[in-house]
PDB file of N, CA and C in Angstrom:
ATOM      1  N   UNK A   1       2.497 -96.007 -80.102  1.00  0.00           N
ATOM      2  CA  UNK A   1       2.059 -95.055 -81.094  1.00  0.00           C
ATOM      3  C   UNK A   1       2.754 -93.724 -80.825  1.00  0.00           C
ATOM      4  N   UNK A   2       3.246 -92.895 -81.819  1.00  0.00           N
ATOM      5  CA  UNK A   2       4.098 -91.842 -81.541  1.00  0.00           C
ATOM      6  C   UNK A   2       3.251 -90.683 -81.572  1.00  0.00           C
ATOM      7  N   UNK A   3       4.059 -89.705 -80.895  1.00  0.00           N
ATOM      8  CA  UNK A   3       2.807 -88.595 -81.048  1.00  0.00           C
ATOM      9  C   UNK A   3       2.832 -87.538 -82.683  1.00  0.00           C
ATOM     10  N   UNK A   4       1.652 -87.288 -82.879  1.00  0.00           N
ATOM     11  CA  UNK A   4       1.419 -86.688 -84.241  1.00  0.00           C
ATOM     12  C   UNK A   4       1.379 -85.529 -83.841  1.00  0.00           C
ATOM     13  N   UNK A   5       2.871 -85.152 -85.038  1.00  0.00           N
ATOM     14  CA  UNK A   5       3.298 -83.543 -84.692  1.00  0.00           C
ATOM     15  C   UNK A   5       2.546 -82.398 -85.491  1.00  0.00           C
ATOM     16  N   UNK A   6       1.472 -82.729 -85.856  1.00  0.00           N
ATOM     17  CA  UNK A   6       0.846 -81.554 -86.511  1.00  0.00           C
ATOM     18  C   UNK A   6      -0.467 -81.340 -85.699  1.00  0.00           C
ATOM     19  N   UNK A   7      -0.857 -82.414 -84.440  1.00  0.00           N
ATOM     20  CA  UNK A   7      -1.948 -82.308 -83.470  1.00  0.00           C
ATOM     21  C   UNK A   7      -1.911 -81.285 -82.547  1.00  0.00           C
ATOM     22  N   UNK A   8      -2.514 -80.200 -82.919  1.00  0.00           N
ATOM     23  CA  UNK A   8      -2.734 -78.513 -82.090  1.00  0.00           C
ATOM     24  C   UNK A   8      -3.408 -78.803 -80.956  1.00  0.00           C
ATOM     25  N   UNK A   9      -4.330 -79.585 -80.962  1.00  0.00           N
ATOM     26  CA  UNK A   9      -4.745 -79.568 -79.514  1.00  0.00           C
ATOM     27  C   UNK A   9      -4.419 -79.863 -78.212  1.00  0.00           C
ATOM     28  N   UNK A  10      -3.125 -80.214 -78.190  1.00  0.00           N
ATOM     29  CA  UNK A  10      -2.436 -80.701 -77.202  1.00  0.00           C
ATOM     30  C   UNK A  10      -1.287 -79.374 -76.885  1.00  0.00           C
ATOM     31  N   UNK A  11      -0.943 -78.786 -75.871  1.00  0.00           N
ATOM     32  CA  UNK A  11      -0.294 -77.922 -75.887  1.00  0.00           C
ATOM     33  C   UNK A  11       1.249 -78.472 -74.776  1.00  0.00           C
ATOM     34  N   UNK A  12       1.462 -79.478 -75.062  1.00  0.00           N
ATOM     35  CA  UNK A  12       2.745 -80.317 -74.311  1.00  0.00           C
ATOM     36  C   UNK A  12       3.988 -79.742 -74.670  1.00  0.00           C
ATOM     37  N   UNK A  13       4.078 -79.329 -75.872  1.00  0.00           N
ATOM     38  CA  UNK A  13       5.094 -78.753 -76.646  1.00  0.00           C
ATOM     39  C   UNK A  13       5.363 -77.469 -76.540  1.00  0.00           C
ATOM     40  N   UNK A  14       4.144 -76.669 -76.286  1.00  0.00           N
ATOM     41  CA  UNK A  14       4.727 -75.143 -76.177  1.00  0.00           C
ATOM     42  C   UNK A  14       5.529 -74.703 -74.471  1.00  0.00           C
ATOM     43  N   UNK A  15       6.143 -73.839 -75.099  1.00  0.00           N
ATOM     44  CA  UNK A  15       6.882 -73.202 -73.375  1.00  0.00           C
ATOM     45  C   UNK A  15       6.112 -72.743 -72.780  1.00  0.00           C
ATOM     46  N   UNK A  16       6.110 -72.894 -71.189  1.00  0.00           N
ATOM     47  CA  UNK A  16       4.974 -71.854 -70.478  1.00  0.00           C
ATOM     48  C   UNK A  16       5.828 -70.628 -70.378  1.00  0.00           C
ATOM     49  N   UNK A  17       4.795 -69.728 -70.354  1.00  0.00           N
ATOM     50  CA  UNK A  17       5.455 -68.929 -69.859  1.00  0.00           C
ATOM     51  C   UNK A  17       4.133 -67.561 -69.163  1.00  0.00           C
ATOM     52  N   UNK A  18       4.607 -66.714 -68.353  1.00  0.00           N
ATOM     53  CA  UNK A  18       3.627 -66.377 -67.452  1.00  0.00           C
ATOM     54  C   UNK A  18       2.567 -65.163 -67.941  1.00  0.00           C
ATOM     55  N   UNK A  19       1.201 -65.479 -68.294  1.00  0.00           N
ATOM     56  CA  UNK A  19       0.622 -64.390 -68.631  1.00  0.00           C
ATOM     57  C   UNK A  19      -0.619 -64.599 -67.728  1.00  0.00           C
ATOM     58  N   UNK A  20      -0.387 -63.900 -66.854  1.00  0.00           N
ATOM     59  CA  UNK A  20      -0.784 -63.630 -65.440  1.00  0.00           C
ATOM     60  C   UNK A  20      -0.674 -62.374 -65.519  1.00  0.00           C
ATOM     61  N   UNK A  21      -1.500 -61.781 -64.371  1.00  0.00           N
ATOM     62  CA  UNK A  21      -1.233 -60.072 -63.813  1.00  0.00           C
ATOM     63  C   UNK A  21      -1.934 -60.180 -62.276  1.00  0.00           C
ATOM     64  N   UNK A  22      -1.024 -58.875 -61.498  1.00  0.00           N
ATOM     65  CA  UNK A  22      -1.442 -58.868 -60.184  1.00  0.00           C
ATOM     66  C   UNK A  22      -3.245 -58.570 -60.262  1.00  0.00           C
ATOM     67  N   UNK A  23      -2.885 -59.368 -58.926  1.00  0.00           N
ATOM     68  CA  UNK A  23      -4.808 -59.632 -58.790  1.00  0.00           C
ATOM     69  C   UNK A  23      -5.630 -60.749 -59.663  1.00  0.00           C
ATOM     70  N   UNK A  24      -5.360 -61.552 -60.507  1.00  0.00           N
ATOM     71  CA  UNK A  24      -5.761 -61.979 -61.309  1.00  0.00           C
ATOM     72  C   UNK A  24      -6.104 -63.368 -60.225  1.00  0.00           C
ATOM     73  N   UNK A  25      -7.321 -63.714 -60.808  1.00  0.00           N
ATOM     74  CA  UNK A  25      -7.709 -64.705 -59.486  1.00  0.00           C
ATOM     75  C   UNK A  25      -7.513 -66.595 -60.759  1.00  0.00           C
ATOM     76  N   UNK A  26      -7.353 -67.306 -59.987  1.00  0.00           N
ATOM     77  CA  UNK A  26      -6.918 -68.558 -60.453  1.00  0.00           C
ATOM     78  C   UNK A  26      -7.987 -69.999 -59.568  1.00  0.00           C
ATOM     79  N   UNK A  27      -8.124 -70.670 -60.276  1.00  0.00           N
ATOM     80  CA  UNK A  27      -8.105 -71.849 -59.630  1.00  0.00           C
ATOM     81  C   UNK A  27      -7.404 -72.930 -59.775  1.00  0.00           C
ATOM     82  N   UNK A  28      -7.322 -74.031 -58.568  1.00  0.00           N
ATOM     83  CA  UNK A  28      -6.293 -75.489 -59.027  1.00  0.00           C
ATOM     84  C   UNK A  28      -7.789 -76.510 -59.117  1.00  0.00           C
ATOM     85  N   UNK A  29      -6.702 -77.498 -59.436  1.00  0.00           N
ATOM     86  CA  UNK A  29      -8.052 -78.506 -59.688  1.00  0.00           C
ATOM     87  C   UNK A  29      -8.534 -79.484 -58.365  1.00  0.00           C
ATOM     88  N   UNK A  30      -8.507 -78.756 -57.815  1.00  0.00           N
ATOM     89  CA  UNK A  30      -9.650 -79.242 -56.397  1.00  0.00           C
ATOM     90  C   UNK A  30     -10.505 -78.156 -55.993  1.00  0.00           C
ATOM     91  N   UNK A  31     -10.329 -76.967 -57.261  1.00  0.00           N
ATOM     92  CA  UNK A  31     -11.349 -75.816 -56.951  1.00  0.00           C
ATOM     93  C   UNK A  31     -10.657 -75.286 -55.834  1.00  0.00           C
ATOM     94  N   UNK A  32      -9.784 -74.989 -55.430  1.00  0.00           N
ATOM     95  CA  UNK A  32      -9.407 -73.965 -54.139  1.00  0.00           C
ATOM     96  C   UNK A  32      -8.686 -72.839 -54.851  1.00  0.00           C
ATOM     97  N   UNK A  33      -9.523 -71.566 -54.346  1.00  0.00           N
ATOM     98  CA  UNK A  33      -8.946 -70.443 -54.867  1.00  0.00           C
ATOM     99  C   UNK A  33      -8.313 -69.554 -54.275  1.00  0.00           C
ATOM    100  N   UNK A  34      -7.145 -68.920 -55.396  1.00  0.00           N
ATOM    101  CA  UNK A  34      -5.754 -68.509 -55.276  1.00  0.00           C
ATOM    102  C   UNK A  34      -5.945 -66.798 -56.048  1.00  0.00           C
ATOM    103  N   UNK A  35      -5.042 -66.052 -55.098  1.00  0.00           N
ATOM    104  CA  UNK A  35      -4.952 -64.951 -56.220  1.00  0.00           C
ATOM    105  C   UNK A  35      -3.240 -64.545 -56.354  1.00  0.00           C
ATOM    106  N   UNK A  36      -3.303 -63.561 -57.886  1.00  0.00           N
ATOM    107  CA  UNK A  36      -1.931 -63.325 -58.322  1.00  0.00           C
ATOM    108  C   UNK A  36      -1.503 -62.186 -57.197  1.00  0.00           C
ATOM    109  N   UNK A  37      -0.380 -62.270 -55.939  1.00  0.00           N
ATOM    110  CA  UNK A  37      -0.136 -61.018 -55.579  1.00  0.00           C
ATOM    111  C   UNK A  37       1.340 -60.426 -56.117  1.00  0.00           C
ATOM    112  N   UNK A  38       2.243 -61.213 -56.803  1.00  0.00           N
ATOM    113  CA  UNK A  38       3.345 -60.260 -57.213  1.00  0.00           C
ATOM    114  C   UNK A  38       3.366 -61.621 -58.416  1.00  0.00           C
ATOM    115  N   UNK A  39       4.013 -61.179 -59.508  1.00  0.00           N
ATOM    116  CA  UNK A  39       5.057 -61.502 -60.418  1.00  0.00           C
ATOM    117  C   UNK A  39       6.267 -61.273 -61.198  1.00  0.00           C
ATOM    118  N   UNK A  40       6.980 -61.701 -61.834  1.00  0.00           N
ATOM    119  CA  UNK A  40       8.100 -61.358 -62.145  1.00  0.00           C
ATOM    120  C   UNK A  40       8.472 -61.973 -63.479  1.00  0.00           C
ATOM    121  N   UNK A  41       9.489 -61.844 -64.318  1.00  0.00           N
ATOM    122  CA  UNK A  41       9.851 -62.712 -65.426  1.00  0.00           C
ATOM    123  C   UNK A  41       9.942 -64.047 -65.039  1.00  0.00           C
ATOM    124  N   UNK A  42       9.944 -64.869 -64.299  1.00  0.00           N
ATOM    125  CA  UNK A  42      10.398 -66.037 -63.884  1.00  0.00           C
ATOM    126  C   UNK A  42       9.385 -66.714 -62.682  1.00  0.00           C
ATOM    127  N   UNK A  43       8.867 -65.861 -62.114  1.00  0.00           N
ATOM    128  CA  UNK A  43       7.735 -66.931 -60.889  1.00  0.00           C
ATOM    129  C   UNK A  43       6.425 -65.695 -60.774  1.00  0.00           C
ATOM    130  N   UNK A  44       5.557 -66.458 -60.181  1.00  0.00           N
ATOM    131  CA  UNK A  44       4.742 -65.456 -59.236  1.00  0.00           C
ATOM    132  C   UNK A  44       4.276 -66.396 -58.040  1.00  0.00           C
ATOM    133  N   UNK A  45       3.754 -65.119 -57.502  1.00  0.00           N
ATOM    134  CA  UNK A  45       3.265 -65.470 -55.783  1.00  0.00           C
ATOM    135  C   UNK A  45       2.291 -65.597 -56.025  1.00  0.00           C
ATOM    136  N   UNK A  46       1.434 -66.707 -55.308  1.00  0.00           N
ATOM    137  CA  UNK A  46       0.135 -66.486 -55.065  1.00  0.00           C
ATOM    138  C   UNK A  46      -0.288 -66.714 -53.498  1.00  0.00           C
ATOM    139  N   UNK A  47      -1.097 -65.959 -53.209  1.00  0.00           N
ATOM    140  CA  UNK A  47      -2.115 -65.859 -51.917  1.00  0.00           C
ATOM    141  C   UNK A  47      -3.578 -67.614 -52.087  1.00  0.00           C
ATOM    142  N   UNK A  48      -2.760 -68.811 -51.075  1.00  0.00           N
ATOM    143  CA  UNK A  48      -3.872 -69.404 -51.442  1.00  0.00           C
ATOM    144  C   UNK A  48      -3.937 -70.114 -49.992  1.00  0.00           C
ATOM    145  N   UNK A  49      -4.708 -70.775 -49.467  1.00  0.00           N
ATOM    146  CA  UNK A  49      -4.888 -71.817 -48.839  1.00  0.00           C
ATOM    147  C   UNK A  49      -3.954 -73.069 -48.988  1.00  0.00           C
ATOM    148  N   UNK A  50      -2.807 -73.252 -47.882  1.00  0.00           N
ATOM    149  CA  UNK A  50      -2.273 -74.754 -47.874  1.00  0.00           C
ATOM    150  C   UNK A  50      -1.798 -74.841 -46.676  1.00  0.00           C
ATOM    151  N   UNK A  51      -2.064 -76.059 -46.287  1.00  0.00           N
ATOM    152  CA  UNK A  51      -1.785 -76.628 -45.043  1.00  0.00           C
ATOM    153  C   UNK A  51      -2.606 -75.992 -43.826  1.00  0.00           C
ATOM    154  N   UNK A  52      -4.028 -75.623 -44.364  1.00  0.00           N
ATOM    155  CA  UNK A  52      -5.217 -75.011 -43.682  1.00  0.00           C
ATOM    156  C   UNK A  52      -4.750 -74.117 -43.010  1.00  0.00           C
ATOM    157  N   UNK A  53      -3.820 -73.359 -43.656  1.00  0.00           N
ATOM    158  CA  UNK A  53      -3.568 -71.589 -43.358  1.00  0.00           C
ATOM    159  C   UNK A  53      -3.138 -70.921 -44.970  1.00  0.00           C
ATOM    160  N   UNK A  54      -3.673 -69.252 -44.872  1.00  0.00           N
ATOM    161  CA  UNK A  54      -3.177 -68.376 -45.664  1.00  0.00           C
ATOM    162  C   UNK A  54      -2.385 -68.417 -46.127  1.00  0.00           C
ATOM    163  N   UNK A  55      -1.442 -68.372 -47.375  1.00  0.00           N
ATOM    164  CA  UNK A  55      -0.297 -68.256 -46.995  1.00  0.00           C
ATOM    165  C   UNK A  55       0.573 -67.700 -48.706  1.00  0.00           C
ATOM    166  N   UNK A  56       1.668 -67.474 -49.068  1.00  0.00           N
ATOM    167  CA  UNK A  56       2.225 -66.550 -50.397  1.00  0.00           C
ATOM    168  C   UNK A  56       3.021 -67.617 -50.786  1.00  0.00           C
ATOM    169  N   UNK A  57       2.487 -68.079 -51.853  1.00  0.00           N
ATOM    170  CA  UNK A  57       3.668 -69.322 -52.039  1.00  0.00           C
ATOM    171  C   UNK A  57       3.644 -69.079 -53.717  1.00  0.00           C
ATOM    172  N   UNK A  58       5.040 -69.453 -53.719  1.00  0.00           N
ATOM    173  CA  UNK A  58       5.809 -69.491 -55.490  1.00  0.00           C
ATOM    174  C   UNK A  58       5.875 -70.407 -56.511  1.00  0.00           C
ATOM    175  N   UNK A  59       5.368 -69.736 -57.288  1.00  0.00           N
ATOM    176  CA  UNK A  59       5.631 -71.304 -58.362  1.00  0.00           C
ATOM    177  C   UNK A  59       6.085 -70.443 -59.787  1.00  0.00           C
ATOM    178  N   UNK A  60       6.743 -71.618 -60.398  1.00  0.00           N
ATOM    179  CA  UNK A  60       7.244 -71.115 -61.871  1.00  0.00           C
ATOM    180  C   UNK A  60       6.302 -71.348 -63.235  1.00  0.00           C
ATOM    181  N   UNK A  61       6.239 -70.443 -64.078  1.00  0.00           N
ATOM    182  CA  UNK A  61       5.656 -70.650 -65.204  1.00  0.00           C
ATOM    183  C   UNK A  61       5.213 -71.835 -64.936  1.00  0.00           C
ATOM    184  N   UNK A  62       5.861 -72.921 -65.597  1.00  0.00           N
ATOM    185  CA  UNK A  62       5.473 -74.714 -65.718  1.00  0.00           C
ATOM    186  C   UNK A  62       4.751 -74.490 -64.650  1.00  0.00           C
ATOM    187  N   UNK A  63       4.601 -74.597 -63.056  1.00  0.00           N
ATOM    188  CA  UNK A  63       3.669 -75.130 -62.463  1.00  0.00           C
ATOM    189  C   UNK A  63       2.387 -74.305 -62.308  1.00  0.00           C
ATOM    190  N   UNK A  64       2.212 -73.131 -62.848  1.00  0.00           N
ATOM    191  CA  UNK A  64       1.213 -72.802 -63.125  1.00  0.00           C
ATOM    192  C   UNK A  64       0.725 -72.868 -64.050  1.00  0.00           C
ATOM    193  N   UNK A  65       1.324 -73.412 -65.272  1.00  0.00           N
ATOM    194  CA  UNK A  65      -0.107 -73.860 -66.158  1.00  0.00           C
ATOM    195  C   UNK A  65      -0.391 -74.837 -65.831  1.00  0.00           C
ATOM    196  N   UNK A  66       0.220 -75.822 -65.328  1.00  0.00           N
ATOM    197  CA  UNK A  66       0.588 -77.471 -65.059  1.00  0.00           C
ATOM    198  C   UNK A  66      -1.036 -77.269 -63.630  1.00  0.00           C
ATOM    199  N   UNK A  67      -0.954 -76.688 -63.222  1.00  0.00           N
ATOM    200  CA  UNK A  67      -2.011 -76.364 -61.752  1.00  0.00           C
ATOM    201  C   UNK A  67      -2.919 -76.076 -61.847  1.00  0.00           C
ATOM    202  N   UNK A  68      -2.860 -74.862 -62.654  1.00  0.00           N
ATOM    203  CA  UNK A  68      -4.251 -73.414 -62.406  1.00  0.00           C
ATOM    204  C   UNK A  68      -4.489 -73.438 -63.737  1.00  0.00           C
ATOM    205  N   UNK A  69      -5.704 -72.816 -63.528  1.00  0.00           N
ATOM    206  CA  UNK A  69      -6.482 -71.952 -64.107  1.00  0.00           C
ATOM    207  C   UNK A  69      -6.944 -70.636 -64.247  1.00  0.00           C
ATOM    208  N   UNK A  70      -7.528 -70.239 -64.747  1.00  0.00           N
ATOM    209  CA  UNK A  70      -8.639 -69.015 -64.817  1.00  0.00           C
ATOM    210  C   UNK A  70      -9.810 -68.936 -63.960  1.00  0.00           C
ATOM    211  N   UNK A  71      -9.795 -68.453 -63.216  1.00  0.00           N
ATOM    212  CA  UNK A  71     -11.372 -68.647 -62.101  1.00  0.00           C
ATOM    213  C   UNK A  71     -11.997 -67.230 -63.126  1.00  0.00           C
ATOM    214  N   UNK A  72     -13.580 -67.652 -62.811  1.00  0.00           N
ATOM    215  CA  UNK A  72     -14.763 -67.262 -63.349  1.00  0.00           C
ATOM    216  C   UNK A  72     -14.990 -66.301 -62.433  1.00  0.00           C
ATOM    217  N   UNK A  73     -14.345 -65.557 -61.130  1.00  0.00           N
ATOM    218  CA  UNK A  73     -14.515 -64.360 -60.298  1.00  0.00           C
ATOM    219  C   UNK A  73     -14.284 -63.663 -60.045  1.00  0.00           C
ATOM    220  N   UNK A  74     -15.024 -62.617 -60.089  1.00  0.00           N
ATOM    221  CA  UNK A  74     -14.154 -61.513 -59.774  1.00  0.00           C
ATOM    222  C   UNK A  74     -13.292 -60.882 -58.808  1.00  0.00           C
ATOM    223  N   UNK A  75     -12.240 -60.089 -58.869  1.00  0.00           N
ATOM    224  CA  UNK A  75     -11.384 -59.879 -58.149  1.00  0.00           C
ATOM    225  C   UNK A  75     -12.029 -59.316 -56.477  1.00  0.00           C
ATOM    226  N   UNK A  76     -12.361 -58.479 -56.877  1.00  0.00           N
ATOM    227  CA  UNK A  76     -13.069 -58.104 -55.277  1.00  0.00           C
ATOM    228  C   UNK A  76     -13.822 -59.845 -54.945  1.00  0.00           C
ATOM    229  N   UNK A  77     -14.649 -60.014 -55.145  1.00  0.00           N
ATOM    230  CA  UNK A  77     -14.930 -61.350 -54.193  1.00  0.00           C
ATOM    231  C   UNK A  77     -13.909 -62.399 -53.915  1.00  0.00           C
ATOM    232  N   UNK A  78     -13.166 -62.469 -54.807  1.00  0.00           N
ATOM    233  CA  UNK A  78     -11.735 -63.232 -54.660  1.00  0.00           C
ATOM    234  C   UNK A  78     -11.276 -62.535 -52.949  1.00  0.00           C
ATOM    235  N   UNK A  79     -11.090 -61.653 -52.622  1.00  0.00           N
ATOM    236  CA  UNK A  79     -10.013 -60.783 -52.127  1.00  0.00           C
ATOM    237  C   UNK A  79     -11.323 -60.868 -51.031  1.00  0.00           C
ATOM    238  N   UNK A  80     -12.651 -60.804 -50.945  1.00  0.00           N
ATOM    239  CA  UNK A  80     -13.408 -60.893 -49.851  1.00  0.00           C
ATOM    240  C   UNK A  80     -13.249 -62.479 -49.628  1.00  0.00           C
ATOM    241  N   UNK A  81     -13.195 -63.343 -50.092  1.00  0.00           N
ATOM    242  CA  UNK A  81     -13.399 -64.966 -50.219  1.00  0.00           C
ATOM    243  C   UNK A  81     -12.075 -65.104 -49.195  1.00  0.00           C
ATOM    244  N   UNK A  82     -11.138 -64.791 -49.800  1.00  0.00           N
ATOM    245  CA  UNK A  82      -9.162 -65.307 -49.266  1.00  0.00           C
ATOM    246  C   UNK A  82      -9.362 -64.333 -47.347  1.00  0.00           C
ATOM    247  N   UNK A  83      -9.726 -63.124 -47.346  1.00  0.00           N
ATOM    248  CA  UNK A  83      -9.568 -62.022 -46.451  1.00  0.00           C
ATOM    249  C   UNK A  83     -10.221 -63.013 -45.121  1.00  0.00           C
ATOM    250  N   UNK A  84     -11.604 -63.536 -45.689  1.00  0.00           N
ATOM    251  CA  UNK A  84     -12.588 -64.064 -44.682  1.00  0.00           C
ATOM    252  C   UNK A  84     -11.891 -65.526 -44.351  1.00  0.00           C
ATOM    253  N   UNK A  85     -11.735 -66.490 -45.342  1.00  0.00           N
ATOM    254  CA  UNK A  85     -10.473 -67.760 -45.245  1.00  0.00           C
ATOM    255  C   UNK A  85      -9.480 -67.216 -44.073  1.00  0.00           C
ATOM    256  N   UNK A  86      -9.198 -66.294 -44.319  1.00  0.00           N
ATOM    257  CA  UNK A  86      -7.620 -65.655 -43.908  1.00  0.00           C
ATOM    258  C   UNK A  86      -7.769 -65.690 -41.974  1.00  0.00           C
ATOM    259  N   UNK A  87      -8.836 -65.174 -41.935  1.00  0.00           N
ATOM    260  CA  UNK A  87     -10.055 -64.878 -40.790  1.00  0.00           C
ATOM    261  C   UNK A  87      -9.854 -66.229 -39.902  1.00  0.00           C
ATOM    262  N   UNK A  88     -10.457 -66.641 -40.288  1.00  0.00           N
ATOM    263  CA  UNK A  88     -10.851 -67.983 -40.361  1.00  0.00           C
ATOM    264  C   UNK A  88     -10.036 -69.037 -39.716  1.00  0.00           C
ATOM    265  N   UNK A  89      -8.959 -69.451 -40.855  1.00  0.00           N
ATOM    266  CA  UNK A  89      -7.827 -70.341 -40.535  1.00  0.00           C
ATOM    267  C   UNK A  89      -6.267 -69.247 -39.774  1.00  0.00           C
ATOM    268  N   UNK A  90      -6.421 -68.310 -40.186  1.00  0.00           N
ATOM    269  CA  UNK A  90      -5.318 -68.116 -39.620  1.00  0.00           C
ATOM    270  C   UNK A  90      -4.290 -67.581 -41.299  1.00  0.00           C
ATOM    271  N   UNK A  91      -3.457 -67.159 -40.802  1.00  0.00           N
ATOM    272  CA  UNK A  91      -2.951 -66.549 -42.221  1.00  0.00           C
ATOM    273  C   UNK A  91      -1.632 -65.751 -42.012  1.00  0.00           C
ATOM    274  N   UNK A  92      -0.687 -66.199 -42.659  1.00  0.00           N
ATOM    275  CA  UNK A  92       0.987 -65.773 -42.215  1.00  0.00           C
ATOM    276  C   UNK A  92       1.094 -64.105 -42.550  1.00  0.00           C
ATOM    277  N   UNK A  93       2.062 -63.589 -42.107  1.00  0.00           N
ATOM    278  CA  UNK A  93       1.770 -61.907 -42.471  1.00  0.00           C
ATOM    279  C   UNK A  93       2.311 -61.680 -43.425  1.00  0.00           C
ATOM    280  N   UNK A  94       2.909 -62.744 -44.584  1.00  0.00           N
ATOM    281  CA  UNK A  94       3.400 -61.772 -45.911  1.00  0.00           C
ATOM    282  C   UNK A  94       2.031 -62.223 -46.664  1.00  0.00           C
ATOM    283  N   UNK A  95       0.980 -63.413 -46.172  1.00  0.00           N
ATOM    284  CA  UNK A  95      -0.543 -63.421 -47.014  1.00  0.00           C
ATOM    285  C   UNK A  95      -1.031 -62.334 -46.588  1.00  0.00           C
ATOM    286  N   UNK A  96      -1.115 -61.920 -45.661  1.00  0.00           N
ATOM    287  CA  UNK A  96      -2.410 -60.879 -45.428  1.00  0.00           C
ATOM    288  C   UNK A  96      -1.781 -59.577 -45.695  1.00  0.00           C
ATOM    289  N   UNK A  97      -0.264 -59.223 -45.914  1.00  0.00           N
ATOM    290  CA  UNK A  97       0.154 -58.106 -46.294  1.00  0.00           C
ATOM    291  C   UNK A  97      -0.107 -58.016 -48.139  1.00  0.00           C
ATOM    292  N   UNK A  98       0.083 -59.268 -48.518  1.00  0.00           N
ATOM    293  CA  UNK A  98      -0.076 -59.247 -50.040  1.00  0.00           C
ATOM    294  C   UNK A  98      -1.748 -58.789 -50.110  1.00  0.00           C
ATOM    295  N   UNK A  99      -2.646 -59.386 -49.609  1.00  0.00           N
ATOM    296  CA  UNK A  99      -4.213 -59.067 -49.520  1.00  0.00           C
ATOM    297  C   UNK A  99      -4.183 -57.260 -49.400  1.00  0.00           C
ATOM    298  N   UNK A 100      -3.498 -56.670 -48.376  1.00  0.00           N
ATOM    299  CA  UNK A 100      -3.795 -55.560 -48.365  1.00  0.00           C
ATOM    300  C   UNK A 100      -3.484 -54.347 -49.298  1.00  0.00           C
ATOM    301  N   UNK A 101      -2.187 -55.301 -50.019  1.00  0.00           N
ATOM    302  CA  UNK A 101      -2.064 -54.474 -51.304  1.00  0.00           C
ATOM    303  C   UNK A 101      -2.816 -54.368 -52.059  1.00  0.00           C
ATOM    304  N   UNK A 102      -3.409 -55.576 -52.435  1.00  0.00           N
ATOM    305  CA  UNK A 102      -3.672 -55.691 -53.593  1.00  0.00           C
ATOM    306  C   UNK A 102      -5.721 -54.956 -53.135  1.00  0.00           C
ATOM    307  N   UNK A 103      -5.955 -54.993 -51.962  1.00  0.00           N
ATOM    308  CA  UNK A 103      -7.493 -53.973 -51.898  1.00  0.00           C
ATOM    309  C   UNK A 103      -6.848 -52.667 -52.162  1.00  0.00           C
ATOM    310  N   UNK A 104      -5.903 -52.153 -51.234  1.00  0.00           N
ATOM    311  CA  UNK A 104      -5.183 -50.574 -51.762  1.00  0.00           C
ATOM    312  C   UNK A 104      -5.267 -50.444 -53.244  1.00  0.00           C
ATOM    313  N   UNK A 105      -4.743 -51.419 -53.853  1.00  0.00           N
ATOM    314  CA  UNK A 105      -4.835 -51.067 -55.467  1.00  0.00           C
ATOM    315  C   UNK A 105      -5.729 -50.671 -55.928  1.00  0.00           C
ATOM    316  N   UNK A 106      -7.254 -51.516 -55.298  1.00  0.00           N
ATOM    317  CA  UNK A 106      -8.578 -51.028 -56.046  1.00  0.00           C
ATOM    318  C   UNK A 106      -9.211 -50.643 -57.122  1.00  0.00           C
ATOM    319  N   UNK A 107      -8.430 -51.663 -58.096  1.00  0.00           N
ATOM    320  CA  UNK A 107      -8.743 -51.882 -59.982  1.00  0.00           C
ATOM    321  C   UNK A 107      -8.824 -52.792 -59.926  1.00  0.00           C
ATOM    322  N   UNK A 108      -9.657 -53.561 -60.786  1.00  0.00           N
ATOM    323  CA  UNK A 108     -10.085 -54.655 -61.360  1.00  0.00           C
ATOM    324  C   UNK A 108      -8.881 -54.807 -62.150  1.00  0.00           C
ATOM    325  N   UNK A 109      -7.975 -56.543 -62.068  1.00  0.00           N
ATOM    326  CA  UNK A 109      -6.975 -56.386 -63.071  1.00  0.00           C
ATOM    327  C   UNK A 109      -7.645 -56.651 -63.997  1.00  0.00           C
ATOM    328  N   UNK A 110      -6.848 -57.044 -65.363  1.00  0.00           N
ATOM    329  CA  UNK A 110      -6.915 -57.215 -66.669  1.00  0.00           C
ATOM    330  C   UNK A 110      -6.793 -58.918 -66.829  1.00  0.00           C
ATOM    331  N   UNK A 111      -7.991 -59.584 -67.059  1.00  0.00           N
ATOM    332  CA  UNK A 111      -7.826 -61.433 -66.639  1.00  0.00           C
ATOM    333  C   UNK A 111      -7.072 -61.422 -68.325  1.00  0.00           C
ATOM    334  N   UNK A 112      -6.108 -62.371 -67.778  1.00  0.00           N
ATOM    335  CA  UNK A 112      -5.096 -62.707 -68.926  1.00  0.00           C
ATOM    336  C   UNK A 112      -5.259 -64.240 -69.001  1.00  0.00           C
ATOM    337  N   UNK A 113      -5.336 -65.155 -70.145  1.00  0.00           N
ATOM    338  CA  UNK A 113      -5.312 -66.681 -70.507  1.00  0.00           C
ATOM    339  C   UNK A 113      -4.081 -66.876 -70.059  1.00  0.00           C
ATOM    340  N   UNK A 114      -4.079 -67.931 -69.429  1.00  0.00           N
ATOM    341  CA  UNK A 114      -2.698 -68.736 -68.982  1.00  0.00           C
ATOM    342  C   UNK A 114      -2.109 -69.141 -70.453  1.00  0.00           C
ATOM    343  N   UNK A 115      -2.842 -69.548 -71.266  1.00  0.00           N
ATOM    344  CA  UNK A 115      -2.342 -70.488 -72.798  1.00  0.00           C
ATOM    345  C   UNK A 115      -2.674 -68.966 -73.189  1.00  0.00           C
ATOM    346  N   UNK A 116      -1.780 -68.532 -74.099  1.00  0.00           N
ATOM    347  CA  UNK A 116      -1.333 -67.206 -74.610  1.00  0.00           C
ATOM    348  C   UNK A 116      -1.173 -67.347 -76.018  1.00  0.00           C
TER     349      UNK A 116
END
């Protein structure tokens, strides 16, 4: 059966592309949460848990819609949640340098929809 090109609910077809902002907190689908610490036209970093340490890892448009989500939290508990993780397991120094920016900042970002 071919796919029906006038079916909107499927978003396979559109380009990703990144509407994200620093600080913006995310989840993947095993629920482990991630926050935005830099982006750019082409990737962003996120601050998340892998390989049971801290750590700033990159992904492109596609794999962040393909991954994440929108988490339901707010940025300060995000940033207390990752800080205490960080604690915890252990945490490389460009994670915990991205963490400290982003408390220095001390604004609530602006939560942006991944699907735009």
């Amino acid at each position: 059966m071919a796919k029906d090109l006038t079916d909107y609910s499927t978003v396979d077809f559109l380009p990703a592309e990144l509407h994200v902002s620093c600080g913006q907190v995310l989840m993947d689908r095993r629920q482990q949460l991630a926050i935005v610490a830099k982006r750019d036209e082409v990737q962003v970093q996120l601050v998340r848990v892998q390989s049971g340490m801290l750590r700033l890892t990159t992904h492109t448009a596609q794999q962040l819609v393909d991954e994440w989500s929108v988490a339901e939290l707010p940025c300060e508990e995000a940033l207390l949640s990752l800080q205490s993780l960080g604690k915890q397991l252990g945490a490389t120094q460009a994670a915990r340098q991205a963490l400290e920016r982003l408390v220095k900042c001390g604004r609530e970002p602006q939560q942006k929809q991944l699907f735009a």
